[in-house]
Protein backbone atom coordinates (compact mmCIF):
# COMPACT_ATOMS: atom_id res chain seq x y z
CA UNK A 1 0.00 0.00 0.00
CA UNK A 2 1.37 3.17 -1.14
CA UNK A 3 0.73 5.90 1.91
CA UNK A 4 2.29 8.83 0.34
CA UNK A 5 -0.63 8.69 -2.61
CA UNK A 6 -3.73 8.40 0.35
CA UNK A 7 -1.77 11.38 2.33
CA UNK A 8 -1.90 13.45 -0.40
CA UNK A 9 -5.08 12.53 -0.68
CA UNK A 10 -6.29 13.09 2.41
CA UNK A 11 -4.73 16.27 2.21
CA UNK A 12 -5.87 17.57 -0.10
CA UNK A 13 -9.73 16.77 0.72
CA UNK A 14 -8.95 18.65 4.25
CA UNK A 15 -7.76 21.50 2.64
CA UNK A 16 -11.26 21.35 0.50
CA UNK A 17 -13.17 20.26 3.61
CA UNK A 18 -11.75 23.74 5.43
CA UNK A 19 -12.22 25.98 2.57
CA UNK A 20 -15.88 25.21 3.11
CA UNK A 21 -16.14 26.09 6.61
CA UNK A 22 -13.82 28.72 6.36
CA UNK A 23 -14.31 30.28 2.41
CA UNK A 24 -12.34 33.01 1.32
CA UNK A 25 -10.04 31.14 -1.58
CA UNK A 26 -6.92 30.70 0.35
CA UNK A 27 -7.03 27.18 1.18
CA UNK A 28 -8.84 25.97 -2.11
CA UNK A 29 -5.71 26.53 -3.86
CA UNK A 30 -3.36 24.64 -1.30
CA UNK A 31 -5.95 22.26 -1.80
CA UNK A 32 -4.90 22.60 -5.73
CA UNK A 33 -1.55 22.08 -5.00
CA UNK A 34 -2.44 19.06 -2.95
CA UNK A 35 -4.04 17.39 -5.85
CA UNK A 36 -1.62 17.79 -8.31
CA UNK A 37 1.23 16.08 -5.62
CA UNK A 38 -1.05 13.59 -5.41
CA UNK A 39 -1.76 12.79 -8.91
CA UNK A 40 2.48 12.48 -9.50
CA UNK A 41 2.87 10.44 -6.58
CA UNK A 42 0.38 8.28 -8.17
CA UNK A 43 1.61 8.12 -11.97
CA UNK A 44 5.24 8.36 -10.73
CA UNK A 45 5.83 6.23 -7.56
CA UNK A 46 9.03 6.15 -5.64
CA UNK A 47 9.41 10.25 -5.49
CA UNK A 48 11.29 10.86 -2.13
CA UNK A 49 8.96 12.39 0.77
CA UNK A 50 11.37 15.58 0.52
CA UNK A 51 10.36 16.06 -3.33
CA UNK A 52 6.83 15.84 -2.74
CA UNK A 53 6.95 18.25 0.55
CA UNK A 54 9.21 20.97 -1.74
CA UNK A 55 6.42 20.69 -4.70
CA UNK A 56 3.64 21.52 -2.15
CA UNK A 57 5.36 23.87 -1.40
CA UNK A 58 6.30 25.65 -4.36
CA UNK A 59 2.75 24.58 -6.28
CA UNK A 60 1.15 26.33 -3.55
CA UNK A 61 3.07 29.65 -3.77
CA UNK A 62 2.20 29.50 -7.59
CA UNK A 63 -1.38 28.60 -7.07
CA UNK A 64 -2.17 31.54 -4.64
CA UNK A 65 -0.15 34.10 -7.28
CA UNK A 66 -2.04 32.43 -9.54
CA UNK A 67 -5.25 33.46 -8.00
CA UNK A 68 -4.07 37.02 -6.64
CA UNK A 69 -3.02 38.00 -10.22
CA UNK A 70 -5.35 36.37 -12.38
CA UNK A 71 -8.72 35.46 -10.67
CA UNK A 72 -8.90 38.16 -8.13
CA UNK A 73 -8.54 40.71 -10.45
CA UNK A 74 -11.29 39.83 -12.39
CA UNK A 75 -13.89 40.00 -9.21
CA UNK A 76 -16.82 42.53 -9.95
CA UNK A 77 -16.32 45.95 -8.62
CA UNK A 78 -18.43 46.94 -5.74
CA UNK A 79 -21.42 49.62 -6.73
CA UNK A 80 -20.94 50.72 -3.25
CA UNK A 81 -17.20 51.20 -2.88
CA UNK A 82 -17.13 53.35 0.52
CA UNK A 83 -19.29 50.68 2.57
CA UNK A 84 -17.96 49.60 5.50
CA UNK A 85 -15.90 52.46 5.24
CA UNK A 86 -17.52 55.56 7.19
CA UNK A 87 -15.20 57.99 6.69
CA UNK A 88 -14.51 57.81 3.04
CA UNK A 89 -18.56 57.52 3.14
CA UNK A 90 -18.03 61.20 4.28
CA UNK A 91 -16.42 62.85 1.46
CA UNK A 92 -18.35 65.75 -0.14
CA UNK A 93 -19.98 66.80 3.10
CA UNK A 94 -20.10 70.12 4.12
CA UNK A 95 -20.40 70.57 7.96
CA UNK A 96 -19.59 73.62 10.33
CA UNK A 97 -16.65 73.43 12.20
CA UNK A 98 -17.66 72.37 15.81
CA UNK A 99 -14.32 73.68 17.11
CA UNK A 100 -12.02 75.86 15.19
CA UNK A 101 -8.94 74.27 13.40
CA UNK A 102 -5.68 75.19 14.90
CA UNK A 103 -2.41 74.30 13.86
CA UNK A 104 -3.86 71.78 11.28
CA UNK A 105 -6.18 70.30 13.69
CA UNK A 106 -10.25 71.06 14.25
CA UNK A 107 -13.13 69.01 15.15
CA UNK A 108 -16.62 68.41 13.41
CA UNK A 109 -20.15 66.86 14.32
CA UNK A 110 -21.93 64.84 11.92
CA UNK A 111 -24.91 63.60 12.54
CA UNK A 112 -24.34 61.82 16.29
CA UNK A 113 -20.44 61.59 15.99
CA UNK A 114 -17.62 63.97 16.94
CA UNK A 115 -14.57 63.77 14.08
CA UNK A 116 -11.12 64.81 14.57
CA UNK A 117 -10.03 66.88 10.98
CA UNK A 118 -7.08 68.33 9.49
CA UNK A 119 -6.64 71.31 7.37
CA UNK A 120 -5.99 74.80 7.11
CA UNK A 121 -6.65 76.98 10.49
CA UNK A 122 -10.08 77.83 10.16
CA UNK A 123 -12.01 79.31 13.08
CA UNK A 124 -15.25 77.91 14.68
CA UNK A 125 -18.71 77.82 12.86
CA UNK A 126 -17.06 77.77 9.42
CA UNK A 127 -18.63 75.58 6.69
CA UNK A 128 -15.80 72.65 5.65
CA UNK A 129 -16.33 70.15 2.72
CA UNK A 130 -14.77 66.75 3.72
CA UNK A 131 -12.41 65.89 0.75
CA UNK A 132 -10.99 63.00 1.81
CA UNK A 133 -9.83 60.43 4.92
CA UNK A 134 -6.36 59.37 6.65
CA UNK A 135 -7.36 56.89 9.04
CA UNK A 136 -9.99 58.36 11.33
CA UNK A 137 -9.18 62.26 11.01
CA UNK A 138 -11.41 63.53 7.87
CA UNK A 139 -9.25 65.63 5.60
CA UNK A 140 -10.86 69.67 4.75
CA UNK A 141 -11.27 72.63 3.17
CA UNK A 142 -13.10 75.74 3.39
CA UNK A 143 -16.42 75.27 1.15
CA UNK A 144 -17.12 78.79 -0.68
């Protein structure tokens, strides 16, 4: 009985058997990888332990480029880009300053949250237009 063909095997259909609990593409293509060792072991027998580990191995680093540069690349954009992501939800607002901008750095209210901003020192009460996001400080400008 030849073990190294069943391990492979067996590998391979835990790597598949994870990727369904777990989705998110990573392990399908180890699982790849896992097949294809296991078909050579099969056709080929006698390939040292050490060859088969090293062809995981590299089959799996060129499966997962495989699917970073080709597959994931071709995904559908998102029609809704800045979900999940509040602050660059933000951009285009224009909001009073709740406390004046000094040295570069102000505060605004929107709707029932306080935001830390950057831009140029603006005093108090002045209408801003959020342009843009680093982090969790909203980026703005005066909005004429």
């Amino acid at each position: 009985m030849r073990w190294d063909v069943f391990t492979w095997a067996a590998v391979a259909l835990l790597l598949f058997a994870a990727e369904t609990m777990a989705p998110g593409a990573f392990m399908l293509w180890l699982g790849f990888a896992a097949v294809v060792v296991f078909v050579g072991t099969l056709l080929v027998p006698g390939i040292p332990l050490l060859a088969q580990v090293a062809a995981f191995i590299v089959l799996s680093f060129v499966s997962i480029q495989v699917y970073r540069k080709w597959f994931r690349s071709r995904e559908p954009k998102s029609d809704q880009p800045a979900l999940n992501r509040r602050a660059a939800a933000l951009a285009g607002r224009v909001v009073p300053l709740e406390s004046a901008i000094v040295q570069g750095r102000g505060r605004v209210q929107i709707a029932d949250a306080y935001w830390d901003v950057s831009g140029p020192d603006l005093p108090a009460g002045v209408q801003v237009r959020v342009v843009g996001a680093d982090g969790m400080t909203l980026q703005v400008e005066a909005a004429n």
